[in-house]
N, C-alpha and C. Protein backbone atom coordinates (compact mmCIF):
# COMPACT_ATOMS: atom_id res chain seq x y z
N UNK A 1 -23.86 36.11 -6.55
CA UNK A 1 -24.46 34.81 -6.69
C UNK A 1 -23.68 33.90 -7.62
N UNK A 2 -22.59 34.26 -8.65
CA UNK A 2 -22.14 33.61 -9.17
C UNK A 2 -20.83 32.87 -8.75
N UNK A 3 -20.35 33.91 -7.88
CA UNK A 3 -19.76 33.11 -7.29
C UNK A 3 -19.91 32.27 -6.24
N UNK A 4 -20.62 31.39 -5.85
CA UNK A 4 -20.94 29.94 -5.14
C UNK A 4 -20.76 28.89 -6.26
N UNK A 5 -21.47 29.65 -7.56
CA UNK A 5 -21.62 28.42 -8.54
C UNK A 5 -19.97 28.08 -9.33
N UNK A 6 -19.21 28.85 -9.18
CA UNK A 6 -18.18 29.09 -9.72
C UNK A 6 -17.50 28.17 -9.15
N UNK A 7 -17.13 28.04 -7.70
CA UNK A 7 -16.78 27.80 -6.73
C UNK A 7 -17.06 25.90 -6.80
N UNK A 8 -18.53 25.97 -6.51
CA UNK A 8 -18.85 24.46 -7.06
C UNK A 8 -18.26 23.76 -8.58
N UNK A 9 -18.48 24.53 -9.33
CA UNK A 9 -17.99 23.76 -10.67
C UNK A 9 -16.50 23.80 -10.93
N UNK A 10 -15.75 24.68 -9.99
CA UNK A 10 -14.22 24.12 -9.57
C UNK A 10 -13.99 22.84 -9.50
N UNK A 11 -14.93 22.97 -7.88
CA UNK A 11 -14.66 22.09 -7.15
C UNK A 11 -14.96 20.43 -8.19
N UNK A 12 -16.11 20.44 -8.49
CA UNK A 12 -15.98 19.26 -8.94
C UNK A 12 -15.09 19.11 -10.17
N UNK A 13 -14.87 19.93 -10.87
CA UNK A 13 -13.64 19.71 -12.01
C UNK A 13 -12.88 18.73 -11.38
N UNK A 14 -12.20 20.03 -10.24
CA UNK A 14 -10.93 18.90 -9.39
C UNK A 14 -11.32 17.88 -9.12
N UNK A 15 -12.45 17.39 -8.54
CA UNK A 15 -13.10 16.07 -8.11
C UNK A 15 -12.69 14.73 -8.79
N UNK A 16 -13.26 15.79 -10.03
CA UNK A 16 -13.23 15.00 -11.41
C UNK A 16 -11.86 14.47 -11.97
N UNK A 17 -11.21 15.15 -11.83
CA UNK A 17 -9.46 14.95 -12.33
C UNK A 17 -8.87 14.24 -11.06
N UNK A 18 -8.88 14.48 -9.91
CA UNK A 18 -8.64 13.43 -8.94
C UNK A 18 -8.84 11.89 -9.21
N UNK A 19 -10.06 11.54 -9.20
CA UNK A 19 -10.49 10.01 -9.42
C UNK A 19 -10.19 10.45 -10.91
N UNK A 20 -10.06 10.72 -11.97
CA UNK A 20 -9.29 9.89 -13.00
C UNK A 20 -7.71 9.97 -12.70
N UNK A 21 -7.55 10.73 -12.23
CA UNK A 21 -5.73 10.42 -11.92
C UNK A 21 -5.70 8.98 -11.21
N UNK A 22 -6.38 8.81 -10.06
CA UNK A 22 -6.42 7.86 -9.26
C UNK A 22 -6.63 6.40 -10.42
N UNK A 23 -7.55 6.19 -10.92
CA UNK A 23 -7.96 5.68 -12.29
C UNK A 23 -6.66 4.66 -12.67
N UNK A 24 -6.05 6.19 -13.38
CA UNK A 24 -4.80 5.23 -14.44
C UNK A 24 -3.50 5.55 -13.54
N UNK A 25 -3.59 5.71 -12.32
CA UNK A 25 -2.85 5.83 -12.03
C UNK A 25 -1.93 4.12 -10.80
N UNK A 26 -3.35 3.70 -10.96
CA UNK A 26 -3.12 2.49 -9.83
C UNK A 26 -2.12 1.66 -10.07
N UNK A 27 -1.32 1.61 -10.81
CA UNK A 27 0.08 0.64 -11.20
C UNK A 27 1.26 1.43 -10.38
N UNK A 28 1.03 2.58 -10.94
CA UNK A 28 2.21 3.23 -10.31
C UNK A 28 2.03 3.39 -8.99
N UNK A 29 1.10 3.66 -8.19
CA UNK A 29 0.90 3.73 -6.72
C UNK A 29 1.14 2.09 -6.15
N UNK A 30 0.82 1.15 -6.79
CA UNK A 30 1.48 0.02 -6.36
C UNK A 30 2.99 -0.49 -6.65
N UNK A 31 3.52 0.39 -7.37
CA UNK A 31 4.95 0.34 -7.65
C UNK A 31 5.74 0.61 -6.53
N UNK A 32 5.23 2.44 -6.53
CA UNK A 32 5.54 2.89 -5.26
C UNK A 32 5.82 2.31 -4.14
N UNK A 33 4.70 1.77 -3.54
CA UNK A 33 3.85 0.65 -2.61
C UNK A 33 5.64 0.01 -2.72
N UNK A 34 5.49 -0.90 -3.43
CA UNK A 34 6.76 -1.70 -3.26
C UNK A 34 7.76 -1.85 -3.67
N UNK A 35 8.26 -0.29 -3.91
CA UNK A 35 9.54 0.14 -3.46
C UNK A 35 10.05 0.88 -2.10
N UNK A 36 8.67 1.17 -1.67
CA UNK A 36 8.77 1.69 -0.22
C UNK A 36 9.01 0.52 0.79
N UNK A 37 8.14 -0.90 0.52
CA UNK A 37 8.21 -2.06 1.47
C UNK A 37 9.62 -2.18 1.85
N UNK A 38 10.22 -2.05 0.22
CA UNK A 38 11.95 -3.06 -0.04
C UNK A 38 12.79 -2.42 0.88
N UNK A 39 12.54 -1.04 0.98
CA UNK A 39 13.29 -0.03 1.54
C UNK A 39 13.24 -0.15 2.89
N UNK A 40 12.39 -0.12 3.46
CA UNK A 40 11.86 -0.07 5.13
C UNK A 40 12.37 -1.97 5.18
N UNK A 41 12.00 -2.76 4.66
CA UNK A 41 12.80 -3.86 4.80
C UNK A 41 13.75 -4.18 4.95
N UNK A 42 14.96 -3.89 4.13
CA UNK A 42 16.11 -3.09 4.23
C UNK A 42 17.02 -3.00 5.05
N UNK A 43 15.48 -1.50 5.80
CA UNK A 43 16.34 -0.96 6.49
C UNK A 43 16.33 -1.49 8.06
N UNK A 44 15.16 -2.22 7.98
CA UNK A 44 15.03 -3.52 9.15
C UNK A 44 15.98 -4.61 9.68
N UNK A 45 16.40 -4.69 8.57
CA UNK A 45 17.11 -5.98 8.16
C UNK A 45 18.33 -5.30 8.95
N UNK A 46 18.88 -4.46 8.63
CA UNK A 46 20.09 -3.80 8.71
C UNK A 46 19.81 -3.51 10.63
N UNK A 47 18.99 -2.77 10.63
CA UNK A 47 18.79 -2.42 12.55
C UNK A 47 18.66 -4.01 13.14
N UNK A 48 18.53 -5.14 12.82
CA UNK A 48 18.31 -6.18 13.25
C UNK A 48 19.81 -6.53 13.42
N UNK A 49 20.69 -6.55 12.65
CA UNK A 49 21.83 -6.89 13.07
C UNK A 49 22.36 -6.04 13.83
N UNK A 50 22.36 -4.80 13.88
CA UNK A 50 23.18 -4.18 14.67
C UNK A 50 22.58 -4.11 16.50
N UNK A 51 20.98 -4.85 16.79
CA UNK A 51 20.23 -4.25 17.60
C UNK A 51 21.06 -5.02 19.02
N UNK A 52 20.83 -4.82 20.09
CA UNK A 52 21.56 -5.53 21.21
C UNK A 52 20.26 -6.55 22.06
N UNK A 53 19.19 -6.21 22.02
CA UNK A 53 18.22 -6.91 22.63
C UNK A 53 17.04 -7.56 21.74
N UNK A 54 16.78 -8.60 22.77
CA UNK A 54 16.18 -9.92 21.75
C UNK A 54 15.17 -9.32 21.30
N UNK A 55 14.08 -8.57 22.47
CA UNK A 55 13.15 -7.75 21.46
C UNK A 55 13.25 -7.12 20.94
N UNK A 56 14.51 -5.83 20.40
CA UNK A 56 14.96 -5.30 19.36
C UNK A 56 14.83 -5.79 17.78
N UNK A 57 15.61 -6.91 18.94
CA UNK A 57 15.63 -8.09 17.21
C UNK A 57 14.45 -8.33 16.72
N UNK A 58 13.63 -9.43 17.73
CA UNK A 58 12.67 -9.94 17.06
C UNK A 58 11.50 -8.60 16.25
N UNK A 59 11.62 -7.60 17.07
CA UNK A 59 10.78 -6.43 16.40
C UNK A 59 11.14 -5.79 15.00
N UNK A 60 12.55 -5.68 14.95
CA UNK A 60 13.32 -5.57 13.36
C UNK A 60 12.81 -6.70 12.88
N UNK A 61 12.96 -7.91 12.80
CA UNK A 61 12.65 -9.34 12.18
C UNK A 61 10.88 -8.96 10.99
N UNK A 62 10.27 -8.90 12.54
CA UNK A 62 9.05 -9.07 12.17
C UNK A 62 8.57 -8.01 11.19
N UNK A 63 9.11 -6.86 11.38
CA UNK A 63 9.00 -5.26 10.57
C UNK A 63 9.76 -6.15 9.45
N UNK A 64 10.75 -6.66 8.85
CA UNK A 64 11.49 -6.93 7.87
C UNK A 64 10.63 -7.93 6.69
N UNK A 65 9.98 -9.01 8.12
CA UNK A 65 9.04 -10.00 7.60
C UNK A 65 7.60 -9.76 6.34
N UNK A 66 7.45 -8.16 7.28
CA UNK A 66 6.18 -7.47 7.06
C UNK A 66 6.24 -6.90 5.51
N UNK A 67 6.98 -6.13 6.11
CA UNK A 67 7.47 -5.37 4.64
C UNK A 67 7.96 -6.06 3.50
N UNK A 68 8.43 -6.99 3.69
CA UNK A 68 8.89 -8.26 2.47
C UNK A 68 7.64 -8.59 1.53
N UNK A 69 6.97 -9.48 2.83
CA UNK A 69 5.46 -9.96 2.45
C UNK A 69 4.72 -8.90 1.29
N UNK A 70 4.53 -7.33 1.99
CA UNK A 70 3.53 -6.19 1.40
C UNK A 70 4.32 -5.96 -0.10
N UNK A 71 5.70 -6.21 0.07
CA UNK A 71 6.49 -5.67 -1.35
C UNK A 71 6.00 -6.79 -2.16
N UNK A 72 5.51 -8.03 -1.68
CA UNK A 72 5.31 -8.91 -3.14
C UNK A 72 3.90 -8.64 -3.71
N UNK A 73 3.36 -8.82 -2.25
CA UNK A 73 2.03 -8.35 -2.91
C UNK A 73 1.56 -7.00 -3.61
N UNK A 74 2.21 -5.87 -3.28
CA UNK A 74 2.29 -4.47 -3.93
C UNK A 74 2.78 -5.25 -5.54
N UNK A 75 3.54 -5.84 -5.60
CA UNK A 75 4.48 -5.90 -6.71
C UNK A 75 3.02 -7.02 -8.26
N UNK A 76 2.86 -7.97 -6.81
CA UNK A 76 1.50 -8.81 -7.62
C UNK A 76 0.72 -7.73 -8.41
N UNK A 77 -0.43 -6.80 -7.44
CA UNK A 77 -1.17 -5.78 -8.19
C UNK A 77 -1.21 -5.10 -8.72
N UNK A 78 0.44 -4.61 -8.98
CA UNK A 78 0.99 -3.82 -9.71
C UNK A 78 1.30 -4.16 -11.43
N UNK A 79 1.51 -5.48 -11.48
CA UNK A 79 1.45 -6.25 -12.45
C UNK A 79 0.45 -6.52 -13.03
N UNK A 80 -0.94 -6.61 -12.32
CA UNK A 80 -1.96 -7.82 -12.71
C UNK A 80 -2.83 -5.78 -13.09
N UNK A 81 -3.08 -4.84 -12.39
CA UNK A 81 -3.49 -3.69 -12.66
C UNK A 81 -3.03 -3.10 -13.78
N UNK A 82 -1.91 -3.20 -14.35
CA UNK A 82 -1.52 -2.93 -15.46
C UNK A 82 -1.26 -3.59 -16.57
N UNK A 83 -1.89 -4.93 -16.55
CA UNK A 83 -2.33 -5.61 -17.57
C UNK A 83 -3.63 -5.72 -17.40
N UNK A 84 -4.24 -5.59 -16.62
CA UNK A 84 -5.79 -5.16 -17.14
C UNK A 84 -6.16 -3.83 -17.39
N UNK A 85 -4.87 -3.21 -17.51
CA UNK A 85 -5.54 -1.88 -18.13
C UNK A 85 -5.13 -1.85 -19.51
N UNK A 86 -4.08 -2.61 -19.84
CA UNK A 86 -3.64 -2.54 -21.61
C UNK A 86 -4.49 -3.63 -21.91
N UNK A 87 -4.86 -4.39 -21.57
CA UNK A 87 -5.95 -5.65 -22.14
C UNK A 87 -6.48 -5.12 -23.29
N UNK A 88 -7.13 -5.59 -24.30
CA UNK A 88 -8.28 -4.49 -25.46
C UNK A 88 -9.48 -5.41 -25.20
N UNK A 89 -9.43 -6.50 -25.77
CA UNK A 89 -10.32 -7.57 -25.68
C UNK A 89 -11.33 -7.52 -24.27
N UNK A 90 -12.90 -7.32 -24.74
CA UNK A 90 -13.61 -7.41 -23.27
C UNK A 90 -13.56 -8.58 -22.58
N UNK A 91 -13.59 -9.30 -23.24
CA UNK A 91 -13.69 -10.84 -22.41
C UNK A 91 -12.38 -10.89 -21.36
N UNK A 92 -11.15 -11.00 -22.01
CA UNK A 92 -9.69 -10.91 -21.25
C UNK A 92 -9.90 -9.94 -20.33
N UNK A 93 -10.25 -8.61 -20.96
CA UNK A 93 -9.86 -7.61 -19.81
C UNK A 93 -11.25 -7.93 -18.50
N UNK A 94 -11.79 -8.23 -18.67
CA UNK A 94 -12.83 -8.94 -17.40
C UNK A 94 -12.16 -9.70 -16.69
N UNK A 95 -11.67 -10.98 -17.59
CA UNK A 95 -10.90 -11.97 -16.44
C UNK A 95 -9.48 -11.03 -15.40
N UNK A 96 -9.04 -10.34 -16.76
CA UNK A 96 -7.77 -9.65 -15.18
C UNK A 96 -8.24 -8.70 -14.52
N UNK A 97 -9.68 -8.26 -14.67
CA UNK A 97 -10.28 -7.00 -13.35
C UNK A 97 -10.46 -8.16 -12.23
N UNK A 98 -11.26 -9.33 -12.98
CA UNK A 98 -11.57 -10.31 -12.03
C UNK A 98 -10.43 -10.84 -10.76
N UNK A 99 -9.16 -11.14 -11.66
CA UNK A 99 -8.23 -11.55 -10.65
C UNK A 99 -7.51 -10.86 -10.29
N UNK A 100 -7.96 -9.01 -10.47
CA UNK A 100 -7.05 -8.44 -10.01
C UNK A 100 -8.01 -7.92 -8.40
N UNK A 101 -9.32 -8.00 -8.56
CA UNK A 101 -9.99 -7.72 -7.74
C UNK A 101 -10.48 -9.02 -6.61
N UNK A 102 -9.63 -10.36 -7.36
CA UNK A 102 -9.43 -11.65 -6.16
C UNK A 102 -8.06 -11.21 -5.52
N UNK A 103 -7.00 -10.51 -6.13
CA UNK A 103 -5.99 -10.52 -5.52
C UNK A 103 -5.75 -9.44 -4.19
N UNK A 104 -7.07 -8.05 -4.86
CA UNK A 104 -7.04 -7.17 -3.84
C UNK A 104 -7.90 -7.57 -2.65
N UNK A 105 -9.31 -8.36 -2.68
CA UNK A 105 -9.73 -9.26 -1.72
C UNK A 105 -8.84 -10.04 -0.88
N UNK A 106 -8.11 -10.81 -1.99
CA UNK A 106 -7.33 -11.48 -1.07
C UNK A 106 -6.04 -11.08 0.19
N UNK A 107 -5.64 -10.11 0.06
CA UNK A 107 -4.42 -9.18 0.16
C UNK A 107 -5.42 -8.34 1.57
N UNK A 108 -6.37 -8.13 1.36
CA UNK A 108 -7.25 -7.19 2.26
C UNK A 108 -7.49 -8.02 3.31
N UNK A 109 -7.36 -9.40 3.62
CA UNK A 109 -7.96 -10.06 4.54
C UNK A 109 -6.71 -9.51 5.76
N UNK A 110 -5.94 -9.81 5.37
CA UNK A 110 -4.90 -9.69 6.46
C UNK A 110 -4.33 -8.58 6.75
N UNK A 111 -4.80 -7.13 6.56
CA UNK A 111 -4.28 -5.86 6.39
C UNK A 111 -4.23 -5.90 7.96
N UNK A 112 -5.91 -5.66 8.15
CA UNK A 112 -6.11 -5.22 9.66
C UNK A 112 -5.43 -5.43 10.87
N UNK A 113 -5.15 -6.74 10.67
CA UNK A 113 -4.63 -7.66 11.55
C UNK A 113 -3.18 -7.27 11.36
N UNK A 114 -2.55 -6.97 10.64
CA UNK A 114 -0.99 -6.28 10.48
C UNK A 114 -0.98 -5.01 10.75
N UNK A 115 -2.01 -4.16 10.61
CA UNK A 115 -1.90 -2.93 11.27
C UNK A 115 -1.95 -3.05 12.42
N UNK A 116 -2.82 -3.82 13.14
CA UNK A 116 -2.92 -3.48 14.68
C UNK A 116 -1.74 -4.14 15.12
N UNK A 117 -0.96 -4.96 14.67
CA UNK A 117 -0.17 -5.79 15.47
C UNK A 117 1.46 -4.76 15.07
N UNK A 118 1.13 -3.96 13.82
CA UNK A 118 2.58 -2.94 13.77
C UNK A 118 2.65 -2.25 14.27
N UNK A 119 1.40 -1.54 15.01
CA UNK A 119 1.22 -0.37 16.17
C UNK A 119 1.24 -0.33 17.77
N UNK A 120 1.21 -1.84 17.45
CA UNK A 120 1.67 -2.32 18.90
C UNK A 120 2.72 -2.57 18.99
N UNK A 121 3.53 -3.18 18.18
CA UNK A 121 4.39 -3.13 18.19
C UNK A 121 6.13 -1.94 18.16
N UNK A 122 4.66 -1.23 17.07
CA UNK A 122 6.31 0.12 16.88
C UNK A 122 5.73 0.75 18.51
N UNK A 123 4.87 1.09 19.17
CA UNK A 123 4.35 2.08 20.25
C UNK A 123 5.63 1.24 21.59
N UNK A 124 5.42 -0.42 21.75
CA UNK A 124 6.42 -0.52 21.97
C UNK A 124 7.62 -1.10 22.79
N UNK A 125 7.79 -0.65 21.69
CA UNK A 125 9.78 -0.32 21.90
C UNK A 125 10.39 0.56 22.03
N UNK A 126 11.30 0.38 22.98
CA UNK A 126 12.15 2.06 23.66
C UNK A 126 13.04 2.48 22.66
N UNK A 127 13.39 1.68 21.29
CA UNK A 127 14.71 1.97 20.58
C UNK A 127 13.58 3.49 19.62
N UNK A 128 13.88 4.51 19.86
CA UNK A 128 13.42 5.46 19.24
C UNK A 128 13.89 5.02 17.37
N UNK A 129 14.70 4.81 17.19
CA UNK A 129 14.77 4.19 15.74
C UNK A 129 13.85 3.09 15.00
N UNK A 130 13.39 2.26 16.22
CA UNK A 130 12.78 0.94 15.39
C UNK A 130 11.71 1.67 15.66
N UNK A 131 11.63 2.33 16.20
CA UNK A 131 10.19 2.91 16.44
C UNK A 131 9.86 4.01 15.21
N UNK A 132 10.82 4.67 15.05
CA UNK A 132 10.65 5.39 13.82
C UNK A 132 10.07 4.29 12.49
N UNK A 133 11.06 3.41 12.25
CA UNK A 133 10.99 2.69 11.31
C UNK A 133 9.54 1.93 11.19
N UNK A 134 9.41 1.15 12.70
CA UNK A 134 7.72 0.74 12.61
C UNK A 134 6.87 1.93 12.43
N UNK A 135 7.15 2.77 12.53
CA UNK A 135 5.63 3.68 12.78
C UNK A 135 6.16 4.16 10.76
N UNK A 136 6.74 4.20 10.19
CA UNK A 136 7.33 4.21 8.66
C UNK A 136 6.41 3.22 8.06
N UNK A 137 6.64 2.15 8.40
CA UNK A 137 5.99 0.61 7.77
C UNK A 137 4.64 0.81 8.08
N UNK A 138 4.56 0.96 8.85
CA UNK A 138 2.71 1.23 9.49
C UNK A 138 2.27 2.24 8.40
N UNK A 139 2.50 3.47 8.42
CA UNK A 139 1.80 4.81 7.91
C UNK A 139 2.14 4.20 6.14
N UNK A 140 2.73 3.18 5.49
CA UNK A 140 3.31 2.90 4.21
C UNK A 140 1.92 1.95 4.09
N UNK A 141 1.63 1.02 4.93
CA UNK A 141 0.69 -0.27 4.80
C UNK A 141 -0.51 0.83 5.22
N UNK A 142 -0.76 1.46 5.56
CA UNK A 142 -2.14 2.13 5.64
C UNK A 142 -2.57 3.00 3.97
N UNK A 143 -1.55 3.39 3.55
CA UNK A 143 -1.48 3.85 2.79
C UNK A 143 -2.08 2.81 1.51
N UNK A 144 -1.18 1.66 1.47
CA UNK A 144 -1.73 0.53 0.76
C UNK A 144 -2.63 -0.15 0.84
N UNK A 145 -3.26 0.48 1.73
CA UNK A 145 -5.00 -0.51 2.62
C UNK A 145 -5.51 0.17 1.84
N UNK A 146 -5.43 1.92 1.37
CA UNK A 146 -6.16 2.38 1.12
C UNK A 146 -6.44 2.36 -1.05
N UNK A 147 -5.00 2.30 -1.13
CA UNK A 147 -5.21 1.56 -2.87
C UNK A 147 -5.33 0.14 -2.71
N UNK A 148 -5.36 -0.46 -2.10
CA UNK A 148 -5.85 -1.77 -2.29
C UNK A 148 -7.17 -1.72 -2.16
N UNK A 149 -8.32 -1.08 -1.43
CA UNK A 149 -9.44 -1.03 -1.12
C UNK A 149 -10.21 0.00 -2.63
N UNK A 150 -9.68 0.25 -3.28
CA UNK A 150 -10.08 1.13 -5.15
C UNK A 150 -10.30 -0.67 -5.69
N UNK A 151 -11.38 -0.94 -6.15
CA UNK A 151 -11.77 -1.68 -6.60
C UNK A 151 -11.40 -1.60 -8.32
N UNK A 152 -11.15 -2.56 -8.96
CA UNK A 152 -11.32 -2.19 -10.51
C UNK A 152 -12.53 -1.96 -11.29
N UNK A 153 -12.70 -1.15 -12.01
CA UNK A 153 -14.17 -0.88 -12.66
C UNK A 153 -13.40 -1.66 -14.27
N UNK A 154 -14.93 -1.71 -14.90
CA UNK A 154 -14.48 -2.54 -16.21
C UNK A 154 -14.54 -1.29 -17.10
């Protein structure tokens, strides 16, 4: 019998250490975030010149476009999350949960609408590379839907 209970009070330990990793960890996962954009941008940028067909191109373009866009905004919350976590002052540190949680609102409006339109897009195209690369950018921005959607607590 003791072991079920054992088992449970693991489990939530880990639970527990998960969401605080997650916690103080949200700067750096938006760092991440957009150093991965720059990269897959990049490397867009680069298959765009070399590609031979217009939809090649325009599909590198738009992947390049994408990933540009997500690296600033990764780069915004990454900034504004880690000054509201050194803040001391309650009043200050309210206002940057506040605008860090207008910036993740704001940033969230247009996720959806870029996912569905990168999955249509990487699915396709015959260039097995851009396709690699979109379905890269896709699984990177889902990823960031999902720390962008961690709200700030005060």
């Amino acid at each position: 019998m003791q072991h079920p209970r054992m088992y449970l009070a693991a489990a939530l330990a880990l639970a527990a250490i998960g969401l605080a990793a997650q916690a103080h960890a949200e700067p750096k996962h938006y760092q991440v975030s957009q150093r991965h954009f720059e990269e897959l941008a990049d490397k867009a940028s680069r298959m765009a010149r070399e590609a031979d067909s217009t939809s090649d191109i325009n599909a590198c373009n738009y992947f390049t476009a994408v990933a540009m866009t997500y690296a600033v905004r990764a780069h915004a919350l990454a900034q504004l999350s880690d000054l509201a976590a050194q803040i001391r002052q309650p009043e200050d540190r309210s206002l940057a949960r506040q605008r860090l949680a207008e910036t993740q609102a704001y940033t969230s409006l247009y996720l959806e609408t870029d996912l569905k339109m990168l999955e249509n897009l990487s699915s396709s195209t015959r260039s097995s590379g851009i396709r690699e690369t979109g379905l890269r950018l896709l699984n990177e921005l889902r990823v960031f839907a999902r720390n962008v959607a961690v709200r700030p607590r005060d």
